[in-house]
C-alpha atoms as a PDB file:
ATOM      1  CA  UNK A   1      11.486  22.858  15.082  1.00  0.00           C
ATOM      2  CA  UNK A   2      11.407  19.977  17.533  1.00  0.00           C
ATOM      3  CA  UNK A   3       8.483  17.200  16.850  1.00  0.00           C
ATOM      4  CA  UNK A   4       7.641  14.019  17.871  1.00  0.00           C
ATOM      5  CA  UNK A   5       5.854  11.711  15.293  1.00  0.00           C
ATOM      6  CA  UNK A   6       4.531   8.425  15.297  1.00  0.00           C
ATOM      7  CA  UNK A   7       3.189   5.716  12.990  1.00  0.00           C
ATOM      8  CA  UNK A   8       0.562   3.472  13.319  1.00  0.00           C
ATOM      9  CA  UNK A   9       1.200   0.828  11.018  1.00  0.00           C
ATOM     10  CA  UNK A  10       4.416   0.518   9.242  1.00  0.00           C
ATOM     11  CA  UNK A  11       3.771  -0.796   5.786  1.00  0.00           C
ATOM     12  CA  UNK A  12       4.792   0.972   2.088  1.00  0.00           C
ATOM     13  CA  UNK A  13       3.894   4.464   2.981  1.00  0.00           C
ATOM     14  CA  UNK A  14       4.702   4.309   7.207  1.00  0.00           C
ATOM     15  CA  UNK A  15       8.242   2.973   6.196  1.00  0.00           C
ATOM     16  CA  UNK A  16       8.700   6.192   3.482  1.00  0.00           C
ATOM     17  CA  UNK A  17       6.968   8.653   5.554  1.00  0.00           C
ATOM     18  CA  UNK A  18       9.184   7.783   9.110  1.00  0.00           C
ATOM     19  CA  UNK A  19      12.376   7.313   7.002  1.00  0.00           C
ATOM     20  CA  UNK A  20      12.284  10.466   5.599  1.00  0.00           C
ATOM     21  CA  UNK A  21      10.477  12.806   8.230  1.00  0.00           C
ATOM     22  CA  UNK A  22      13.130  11.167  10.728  1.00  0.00           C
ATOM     23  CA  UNK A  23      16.079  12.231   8.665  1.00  0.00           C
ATOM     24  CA  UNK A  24      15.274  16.162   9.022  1.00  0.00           C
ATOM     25  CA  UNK A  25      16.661  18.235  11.941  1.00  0.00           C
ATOM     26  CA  UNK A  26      14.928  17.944  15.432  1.00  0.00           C
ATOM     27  CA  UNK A  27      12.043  14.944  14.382  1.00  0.00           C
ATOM     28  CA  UNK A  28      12.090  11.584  16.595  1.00  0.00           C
ATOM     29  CA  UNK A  29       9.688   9.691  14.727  1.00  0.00           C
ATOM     30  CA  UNK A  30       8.063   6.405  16.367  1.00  0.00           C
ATOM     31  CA  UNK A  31       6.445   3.483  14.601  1.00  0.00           C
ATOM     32  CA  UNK A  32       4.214   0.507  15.543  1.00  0.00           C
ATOM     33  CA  UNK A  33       2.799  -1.843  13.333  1.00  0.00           C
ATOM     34  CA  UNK A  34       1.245  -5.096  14.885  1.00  0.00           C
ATOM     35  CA  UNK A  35       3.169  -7.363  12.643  1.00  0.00           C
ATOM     36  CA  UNK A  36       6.178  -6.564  15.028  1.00  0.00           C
ATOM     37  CA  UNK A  37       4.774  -9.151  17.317  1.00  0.00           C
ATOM     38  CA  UNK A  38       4.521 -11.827  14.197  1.00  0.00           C
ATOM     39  CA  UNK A  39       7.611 -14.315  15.051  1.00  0.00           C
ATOM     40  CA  UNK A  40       8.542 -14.084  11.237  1.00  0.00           C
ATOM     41  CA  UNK A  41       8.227 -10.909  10.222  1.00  0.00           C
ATOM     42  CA  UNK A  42       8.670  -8.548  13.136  1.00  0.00           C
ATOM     43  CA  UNK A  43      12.364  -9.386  13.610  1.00  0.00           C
ATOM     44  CA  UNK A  44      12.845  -7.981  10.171  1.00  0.00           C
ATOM     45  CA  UNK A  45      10.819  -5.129  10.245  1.00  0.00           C
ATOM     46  CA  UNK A  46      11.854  -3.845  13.632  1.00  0.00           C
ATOM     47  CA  UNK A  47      15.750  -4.622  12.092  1.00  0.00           C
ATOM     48  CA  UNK A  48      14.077  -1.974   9.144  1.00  0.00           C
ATOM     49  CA  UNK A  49      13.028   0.207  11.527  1.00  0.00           C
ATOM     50  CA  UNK A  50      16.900   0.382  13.172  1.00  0.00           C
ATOM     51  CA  UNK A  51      18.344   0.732   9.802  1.00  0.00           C
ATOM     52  CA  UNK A  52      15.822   3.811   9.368  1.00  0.00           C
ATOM     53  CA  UNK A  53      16.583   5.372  12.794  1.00  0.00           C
ATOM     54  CA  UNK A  54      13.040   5.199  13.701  1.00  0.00           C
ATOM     55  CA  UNK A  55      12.209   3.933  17.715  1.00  0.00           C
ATOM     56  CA  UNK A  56      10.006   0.575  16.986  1.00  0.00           C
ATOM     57  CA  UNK A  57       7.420   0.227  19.983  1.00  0.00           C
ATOM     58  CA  UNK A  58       6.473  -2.303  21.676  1.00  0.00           C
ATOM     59  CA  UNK A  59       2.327  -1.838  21.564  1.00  0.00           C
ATOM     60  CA  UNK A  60       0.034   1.211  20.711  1.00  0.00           C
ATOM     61  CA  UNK A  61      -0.195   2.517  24.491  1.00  0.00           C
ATOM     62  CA  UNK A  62       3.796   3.251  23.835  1.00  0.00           C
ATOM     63  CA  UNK A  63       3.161   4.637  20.093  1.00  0.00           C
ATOM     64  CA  UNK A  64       1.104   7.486  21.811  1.00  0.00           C
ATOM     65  CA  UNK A  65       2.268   8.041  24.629  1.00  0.00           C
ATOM     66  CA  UNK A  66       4.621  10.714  23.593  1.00  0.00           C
ATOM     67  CA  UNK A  67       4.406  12.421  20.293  1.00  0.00           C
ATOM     68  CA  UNK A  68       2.326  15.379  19.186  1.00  0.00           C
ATOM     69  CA  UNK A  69       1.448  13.979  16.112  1.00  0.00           C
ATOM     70  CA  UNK A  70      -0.236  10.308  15.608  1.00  0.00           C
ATOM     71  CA  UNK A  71      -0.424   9.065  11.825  1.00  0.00           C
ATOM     72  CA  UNK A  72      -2.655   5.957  10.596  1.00  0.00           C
ATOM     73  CA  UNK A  73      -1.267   4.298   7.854  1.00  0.00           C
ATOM     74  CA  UNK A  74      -2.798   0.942   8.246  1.00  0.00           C
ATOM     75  CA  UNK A  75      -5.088  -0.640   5.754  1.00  0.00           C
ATOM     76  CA  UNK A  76      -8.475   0.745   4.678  1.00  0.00           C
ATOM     77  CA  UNK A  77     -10.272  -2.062   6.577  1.00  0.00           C
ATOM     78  CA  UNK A  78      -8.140  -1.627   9.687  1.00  0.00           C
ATOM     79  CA  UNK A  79      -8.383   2.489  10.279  1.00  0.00           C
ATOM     80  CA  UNK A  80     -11.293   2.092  12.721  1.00  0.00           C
ATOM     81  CA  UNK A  81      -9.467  -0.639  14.642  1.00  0.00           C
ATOM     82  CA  UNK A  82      -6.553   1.292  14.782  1.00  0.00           C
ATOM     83  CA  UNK A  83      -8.250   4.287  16.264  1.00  0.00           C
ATOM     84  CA  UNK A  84     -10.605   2.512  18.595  1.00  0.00           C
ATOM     85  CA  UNK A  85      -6.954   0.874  19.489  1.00  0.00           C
ATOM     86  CA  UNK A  86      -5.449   4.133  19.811  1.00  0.00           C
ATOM     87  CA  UNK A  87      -8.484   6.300  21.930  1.00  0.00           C
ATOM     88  CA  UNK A  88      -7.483   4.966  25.343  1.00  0.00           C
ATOM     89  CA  UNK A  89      -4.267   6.316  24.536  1.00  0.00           C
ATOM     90  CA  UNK A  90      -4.600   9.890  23.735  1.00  0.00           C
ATOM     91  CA  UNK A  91      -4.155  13.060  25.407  1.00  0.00           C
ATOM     92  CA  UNK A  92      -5.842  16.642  24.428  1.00  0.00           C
ATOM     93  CA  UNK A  93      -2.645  17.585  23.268  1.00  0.00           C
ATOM     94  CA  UNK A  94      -2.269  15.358  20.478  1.00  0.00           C
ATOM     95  CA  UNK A  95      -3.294  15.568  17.103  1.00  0.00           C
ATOM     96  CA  UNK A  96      -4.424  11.898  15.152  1.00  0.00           C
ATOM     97  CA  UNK A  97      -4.127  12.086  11.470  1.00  0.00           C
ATOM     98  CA  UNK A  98      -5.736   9.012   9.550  1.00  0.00           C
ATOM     99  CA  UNK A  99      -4.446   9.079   6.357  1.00  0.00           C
ATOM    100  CA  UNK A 100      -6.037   5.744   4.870  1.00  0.00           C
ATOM    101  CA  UNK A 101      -8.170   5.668   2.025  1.00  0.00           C
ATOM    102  CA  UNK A 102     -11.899   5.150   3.645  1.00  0.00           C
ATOM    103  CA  UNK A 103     -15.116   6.894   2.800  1.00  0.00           C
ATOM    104  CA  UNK A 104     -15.990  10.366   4.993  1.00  0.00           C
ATOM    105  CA  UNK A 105     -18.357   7.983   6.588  1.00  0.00           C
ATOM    106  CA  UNK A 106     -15.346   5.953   8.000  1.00  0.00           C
ATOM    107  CA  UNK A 107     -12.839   9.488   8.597  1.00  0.00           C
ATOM    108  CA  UNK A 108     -15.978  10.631  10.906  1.00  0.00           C
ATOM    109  CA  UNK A 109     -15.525   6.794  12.710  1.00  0.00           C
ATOM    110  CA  UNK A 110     -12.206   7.138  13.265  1.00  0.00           C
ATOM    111  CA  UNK A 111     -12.254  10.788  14.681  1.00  0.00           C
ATOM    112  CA  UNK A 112     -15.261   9.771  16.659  1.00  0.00           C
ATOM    113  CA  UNK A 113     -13.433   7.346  18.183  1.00  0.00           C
ATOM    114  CA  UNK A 114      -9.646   9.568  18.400  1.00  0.00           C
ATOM    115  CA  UNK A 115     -11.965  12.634  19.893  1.00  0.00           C
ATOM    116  CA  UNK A 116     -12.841  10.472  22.946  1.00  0.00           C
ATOM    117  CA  UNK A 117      -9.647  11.920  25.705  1.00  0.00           C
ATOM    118  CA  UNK A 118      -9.989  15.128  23.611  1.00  0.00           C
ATOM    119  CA  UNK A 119      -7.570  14.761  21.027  1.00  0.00           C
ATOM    120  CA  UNK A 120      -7.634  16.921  17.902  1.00  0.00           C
ATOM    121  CA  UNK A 121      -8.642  14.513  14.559  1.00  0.00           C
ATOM    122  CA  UNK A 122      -7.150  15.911  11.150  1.00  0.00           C
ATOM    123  CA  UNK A 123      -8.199  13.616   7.437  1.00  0.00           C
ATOM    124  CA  UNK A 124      -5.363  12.929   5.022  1.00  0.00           C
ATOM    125  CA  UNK A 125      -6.430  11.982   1.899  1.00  0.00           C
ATOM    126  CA  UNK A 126      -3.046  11.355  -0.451  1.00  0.00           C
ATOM    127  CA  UNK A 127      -3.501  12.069  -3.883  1.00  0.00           C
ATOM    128  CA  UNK A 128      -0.596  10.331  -5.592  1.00  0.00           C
ATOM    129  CA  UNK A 129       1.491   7.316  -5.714  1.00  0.00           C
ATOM    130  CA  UNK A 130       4.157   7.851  -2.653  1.00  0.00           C
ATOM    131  CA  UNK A 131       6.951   5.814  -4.331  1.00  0.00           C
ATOM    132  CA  UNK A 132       9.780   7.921  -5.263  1.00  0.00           C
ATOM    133  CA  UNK A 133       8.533  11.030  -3.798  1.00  0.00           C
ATOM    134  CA  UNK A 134       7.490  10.004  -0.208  1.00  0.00           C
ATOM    135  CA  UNK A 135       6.405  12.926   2.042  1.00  0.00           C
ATOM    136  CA  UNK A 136       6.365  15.164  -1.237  1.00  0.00           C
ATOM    137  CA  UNK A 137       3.317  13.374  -2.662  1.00  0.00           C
ATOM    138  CA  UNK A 138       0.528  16.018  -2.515  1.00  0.00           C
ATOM    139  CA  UNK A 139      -1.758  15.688   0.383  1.00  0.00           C
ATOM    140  CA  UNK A 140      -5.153  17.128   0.638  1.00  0.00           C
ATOM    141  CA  UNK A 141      -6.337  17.518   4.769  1.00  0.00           C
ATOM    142  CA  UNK A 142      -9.509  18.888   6.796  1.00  0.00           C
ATOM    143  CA  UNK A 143     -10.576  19.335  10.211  1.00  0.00           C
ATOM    144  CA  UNK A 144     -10.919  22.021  12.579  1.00  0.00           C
ATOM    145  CA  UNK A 145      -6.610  22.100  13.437  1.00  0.00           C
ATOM    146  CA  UNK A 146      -6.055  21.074   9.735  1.00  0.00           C
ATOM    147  CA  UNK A 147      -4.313  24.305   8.561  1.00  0.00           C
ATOM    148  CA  UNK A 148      -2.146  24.616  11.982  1.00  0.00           C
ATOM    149  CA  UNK A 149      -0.749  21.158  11.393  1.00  0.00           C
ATOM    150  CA  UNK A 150      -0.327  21.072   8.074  1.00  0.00           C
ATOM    151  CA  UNK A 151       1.687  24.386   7.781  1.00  0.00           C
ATOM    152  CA  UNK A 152       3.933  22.463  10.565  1.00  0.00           C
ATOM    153  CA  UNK A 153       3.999  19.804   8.707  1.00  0.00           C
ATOM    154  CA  UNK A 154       4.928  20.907   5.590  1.00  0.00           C
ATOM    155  CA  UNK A 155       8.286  22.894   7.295  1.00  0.00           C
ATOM    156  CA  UNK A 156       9.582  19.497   6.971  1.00  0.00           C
ATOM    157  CA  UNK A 157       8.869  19.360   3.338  1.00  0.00           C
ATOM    158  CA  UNK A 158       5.146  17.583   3.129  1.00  0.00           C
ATOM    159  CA  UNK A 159       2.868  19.027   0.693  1.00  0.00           C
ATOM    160  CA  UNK A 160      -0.502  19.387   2.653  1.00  0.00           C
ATOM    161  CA  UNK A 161      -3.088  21.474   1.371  1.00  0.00           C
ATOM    162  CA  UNK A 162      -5.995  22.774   3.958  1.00  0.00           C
ATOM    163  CA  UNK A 163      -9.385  21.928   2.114  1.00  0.00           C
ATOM    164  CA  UNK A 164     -11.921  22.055   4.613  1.00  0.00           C
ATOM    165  CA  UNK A 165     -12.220  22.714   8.580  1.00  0.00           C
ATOM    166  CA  UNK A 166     -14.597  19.430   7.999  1.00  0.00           C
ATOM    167  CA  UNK A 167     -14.363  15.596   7.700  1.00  0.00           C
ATOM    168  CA  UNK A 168     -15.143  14.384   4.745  1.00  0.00           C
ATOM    169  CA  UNK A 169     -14.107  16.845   2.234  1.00  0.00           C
ATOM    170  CA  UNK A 170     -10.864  15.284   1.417  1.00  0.00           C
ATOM    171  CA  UNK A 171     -11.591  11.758   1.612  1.00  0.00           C
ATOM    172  CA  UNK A 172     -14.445  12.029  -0.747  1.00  0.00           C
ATOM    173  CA  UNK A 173     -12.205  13.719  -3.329  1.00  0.00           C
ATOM    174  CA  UNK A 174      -9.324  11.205  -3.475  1.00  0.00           C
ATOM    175  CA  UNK A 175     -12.302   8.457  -3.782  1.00  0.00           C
ATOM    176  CA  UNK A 176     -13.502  10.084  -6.645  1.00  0.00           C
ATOM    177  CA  UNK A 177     -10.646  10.584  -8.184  1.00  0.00           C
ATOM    178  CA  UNK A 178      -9.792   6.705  -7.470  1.00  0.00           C
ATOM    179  CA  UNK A 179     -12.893   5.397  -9.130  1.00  0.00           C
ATOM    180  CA  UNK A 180     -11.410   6.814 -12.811  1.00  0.00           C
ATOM    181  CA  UNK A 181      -7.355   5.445 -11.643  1.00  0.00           C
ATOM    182  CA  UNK A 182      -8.246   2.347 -10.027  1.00  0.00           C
ATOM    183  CA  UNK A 183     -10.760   2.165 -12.654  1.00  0.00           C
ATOM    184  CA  UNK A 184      -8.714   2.526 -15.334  1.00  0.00           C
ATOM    185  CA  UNK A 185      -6.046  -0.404 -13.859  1.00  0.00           C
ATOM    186  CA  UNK A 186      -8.794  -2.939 -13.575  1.00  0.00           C
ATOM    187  CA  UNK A 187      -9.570  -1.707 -16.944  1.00  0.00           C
ATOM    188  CA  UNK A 188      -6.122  -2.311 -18.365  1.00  0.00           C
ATOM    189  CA  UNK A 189      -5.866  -5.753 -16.200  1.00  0.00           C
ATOM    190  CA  UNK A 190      -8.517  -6.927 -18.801  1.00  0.00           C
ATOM    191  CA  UNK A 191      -7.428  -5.061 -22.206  1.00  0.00           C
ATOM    192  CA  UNK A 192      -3.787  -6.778 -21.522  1.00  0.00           C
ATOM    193  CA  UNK A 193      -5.375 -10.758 -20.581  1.00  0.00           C
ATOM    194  CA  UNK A 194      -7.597 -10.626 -23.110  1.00  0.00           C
ATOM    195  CA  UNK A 195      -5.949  -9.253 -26.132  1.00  0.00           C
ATOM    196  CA  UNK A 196      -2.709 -10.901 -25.887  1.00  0.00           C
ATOM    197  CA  UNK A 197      -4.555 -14.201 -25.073  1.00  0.00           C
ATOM    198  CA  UNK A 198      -6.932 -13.423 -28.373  1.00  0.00           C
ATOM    199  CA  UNK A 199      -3.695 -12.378 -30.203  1.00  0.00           C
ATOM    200  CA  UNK A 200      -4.526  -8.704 -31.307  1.00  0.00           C
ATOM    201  CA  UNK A 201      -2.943  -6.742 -28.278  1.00  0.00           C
ATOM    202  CA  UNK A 202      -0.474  -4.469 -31.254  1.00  0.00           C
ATOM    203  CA  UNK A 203      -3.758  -3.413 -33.284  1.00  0.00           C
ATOM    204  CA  UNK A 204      -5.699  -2.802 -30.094  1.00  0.00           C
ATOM    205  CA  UNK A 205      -3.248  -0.470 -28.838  1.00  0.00           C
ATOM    206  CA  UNK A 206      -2.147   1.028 -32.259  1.00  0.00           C
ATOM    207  CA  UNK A 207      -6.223   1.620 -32.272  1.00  0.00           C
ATOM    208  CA  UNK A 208      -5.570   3.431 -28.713  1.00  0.00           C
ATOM    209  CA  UNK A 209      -3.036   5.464 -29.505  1.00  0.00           C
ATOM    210  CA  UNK A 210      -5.001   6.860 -32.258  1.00  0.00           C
ATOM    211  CA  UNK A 211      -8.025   7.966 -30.692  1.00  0.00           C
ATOM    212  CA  UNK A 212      -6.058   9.219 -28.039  1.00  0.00           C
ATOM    213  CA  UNK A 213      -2.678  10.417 -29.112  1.00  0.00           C
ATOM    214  CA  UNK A 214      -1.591  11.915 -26.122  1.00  0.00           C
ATOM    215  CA  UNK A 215      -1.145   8.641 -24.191  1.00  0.00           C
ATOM    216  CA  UNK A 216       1.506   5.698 -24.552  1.00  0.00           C
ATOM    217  CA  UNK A 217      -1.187   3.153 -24.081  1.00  0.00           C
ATOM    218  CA  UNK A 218       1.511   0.236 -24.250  1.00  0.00           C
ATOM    219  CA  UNK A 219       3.080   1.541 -21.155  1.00  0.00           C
ATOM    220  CA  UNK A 220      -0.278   2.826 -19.205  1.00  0.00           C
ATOM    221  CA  UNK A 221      -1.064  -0.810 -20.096  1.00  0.00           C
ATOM    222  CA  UNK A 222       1.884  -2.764 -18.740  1.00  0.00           C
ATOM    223  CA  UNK A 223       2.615  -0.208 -15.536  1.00  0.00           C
ATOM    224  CA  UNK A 224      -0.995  -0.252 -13.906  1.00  0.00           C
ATOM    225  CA  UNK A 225      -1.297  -4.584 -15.099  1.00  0.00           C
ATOM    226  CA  UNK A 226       2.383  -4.232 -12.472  1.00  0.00           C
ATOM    227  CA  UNK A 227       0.596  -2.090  -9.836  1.00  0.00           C
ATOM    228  CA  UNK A 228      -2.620  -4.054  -9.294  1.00  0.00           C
ATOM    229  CA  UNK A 229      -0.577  -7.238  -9.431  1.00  0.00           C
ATOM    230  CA  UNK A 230       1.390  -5.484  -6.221  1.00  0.00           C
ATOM    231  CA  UNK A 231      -0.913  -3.277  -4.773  1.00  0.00           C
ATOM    232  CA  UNK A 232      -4.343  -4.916  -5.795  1.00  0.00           C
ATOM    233  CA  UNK A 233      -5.472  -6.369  -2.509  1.00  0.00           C
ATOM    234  CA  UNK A 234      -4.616  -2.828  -0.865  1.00  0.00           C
ATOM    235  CA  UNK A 235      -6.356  -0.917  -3.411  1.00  0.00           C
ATOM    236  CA  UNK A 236      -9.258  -3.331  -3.162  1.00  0.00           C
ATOM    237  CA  UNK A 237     -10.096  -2.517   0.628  1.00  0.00           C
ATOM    238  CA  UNK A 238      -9.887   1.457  -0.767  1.00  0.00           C
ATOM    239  CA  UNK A 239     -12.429   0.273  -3.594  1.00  0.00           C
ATOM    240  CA  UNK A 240     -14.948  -0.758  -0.989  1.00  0.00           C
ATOM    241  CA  UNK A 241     -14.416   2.172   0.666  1.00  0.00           C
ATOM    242  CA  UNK A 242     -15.771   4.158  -2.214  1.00  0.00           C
ATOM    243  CA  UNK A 243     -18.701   2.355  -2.873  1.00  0.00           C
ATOM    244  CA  UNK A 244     -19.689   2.874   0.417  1.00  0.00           C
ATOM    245  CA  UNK A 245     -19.066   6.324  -0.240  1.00  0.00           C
ATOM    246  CA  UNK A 246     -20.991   6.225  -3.630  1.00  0.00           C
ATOM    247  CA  UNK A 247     -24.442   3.805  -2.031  1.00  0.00           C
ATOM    248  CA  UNK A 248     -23.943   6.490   0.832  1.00  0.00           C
ATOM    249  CA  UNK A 249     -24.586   9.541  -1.423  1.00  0.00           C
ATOM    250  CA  UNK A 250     -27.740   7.707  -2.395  1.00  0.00           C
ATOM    251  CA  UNK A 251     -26.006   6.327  -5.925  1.00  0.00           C
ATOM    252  CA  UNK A 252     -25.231   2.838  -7.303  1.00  0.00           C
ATOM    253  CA  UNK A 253     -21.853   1.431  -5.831  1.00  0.00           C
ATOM    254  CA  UNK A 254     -21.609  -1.501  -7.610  1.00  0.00           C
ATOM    255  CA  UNK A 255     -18.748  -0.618 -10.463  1.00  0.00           C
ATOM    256  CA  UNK A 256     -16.662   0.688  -7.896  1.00  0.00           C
ATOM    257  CA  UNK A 257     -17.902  -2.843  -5.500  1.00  0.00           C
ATOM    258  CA  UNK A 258     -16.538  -4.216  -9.125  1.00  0.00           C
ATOM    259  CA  UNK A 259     -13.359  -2.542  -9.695  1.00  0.00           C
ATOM    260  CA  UNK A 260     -12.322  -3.730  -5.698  1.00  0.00           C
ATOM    261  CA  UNK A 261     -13.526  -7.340  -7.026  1.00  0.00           C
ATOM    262  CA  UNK A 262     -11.371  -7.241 -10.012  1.00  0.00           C
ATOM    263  CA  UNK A 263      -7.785  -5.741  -8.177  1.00  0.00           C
ATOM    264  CA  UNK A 264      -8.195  -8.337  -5.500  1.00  0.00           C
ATOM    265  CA  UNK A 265      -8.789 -11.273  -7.871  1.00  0.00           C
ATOM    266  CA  UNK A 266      -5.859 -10.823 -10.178  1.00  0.00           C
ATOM    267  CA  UNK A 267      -3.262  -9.485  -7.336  1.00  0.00           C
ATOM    268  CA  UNK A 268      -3.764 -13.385  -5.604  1.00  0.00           C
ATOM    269  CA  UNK A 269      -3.852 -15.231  -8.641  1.00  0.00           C
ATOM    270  CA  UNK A 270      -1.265 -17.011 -10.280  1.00  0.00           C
ATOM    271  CA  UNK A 271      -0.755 -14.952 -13.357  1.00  0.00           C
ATOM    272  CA  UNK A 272       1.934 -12.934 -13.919  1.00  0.00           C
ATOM    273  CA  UNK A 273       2.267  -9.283 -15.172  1.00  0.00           C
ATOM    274  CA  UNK A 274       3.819  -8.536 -18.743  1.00  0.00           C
ATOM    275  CA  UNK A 275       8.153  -7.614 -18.279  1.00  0.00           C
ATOM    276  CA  UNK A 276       8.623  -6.192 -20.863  1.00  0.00           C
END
């Protein structure tokens, strides 16, 4: 199978994704992220982007003007820029998959704005942690050309499951679903400040363990305390995005307006995670 791919933003999941989809058989992969034209970091990333034997281009007009396939991966705040970047671009052959984590207000944005010169729109919504496993993570999608594309996809060893031929369906699941993870990290951000600053972090988690046995609170603790450190600011923008998901469905936003709050606080401050 010959296919063209490109990237539209090459941060922690473009720089998996390309790698590995342009290591299979017959896949030129493209990526753009607008950090190449930063004089400090683009020379390195586009020096990444040799290393992974992906084609770095030079704006977005070049990023689509070939491939069959278009993937967001920018930030949660930037997918509508992106795609109002992108529209000018695209042809009725091409398929734009945003695979950020916004609301199914924001997916219908986007493809509003991709569906402009008649381009198909497909919604990623990825439902794991892509370290380690990259294009393996599981994958829900939706949209009218969702289950063509994703069976083409997934030859190359993605694991994209068809939910819906509409927008929204996806999206709002993985925000759900983030509300109880992301929840849970801002949850353990506190439990680990304040009981080791108060002292009693071994009987709180010995208490932990034993009203739920089947979880090794001590490492739960220190492993999502790591993530939000890293990935707080990230997950903060996909936070937002699902309280404007929740106030849209006519409920109160505000813990999830909190949990966003709380990632983005502790990922810029000065305090370190646990390592040990």
């Amino acid at each position: 199978m010959s296919l063209e791919i490109a990237f539209i933003g090459y941060g922690e999941v473009g720089q998996l994704f390309s790698r590995q989809l342009a290591a299979k058989p017959d896949v030129r992969v493209t990526v753009y992220d607008i950090l190449f034209d930063d004089p400090n970091r683009g020379p390195g990333l586009k020096q990444q982007a040799l290393g992974d034997k992906v084609h770095a281009a030079g704006s977005i007009a070049d990023t689509c003007a070939m491939p069959e396939v278009i993937i967001s991966a920018v930030t949660a705040d930037s997918a509508i820029t992106a795609a109002r970047q992108a529209a000018p671009h695209l042809k009725p052959h091409q398929t734009y998959i945003d695979l950020n984590s916004v609301s199914p207000a924001t997916k219908r944005s986007v493809a509003d704005q991709v569906r402009q010169g008649g381009s198909a729109f497909i919604e990623f919504a990825v439902m794991a942690p892509v370290g380690g496993v990259g294009i393996e993570v599981p994958i829900l999608s939706g949209g009218a050309t969702a289950e063509a594309t994703s069976a083409r996809l997934n030859q190359l060893g993605m694991r994209i499951t068809p939910v819906s031929s509409e927008i929204g369906t996806a999206s709002a699941t993985k925000l759900c679903r983030s509300i109880v993870i992301k929840g849970m990290e801002a949850l353990m951000v506190d439990l680990t400040l304040a009981s080791e600053k108060a002292g009693v972090m071994p009987a709180v988690l010995a208490s932990l363990k034993a009203s739920y046995p089947g979880m090794d609170w001590e490492i739960v603790a220190r492993v999502m305390t790591s993530r939000v450190k890293q990935h707080g600011v990230r997950r903060a923008a996909e936070m937002r995005e699902a309280s404007l998901m929740i106030a849209e469905l006519g409920l109160d936003g505000s813990l999830a307006a909190a949990i966003a709050e709380r990632h983005e606080s502790f990922a810029k401050s000065s305090i370190l995670p646990r390592a040990d």
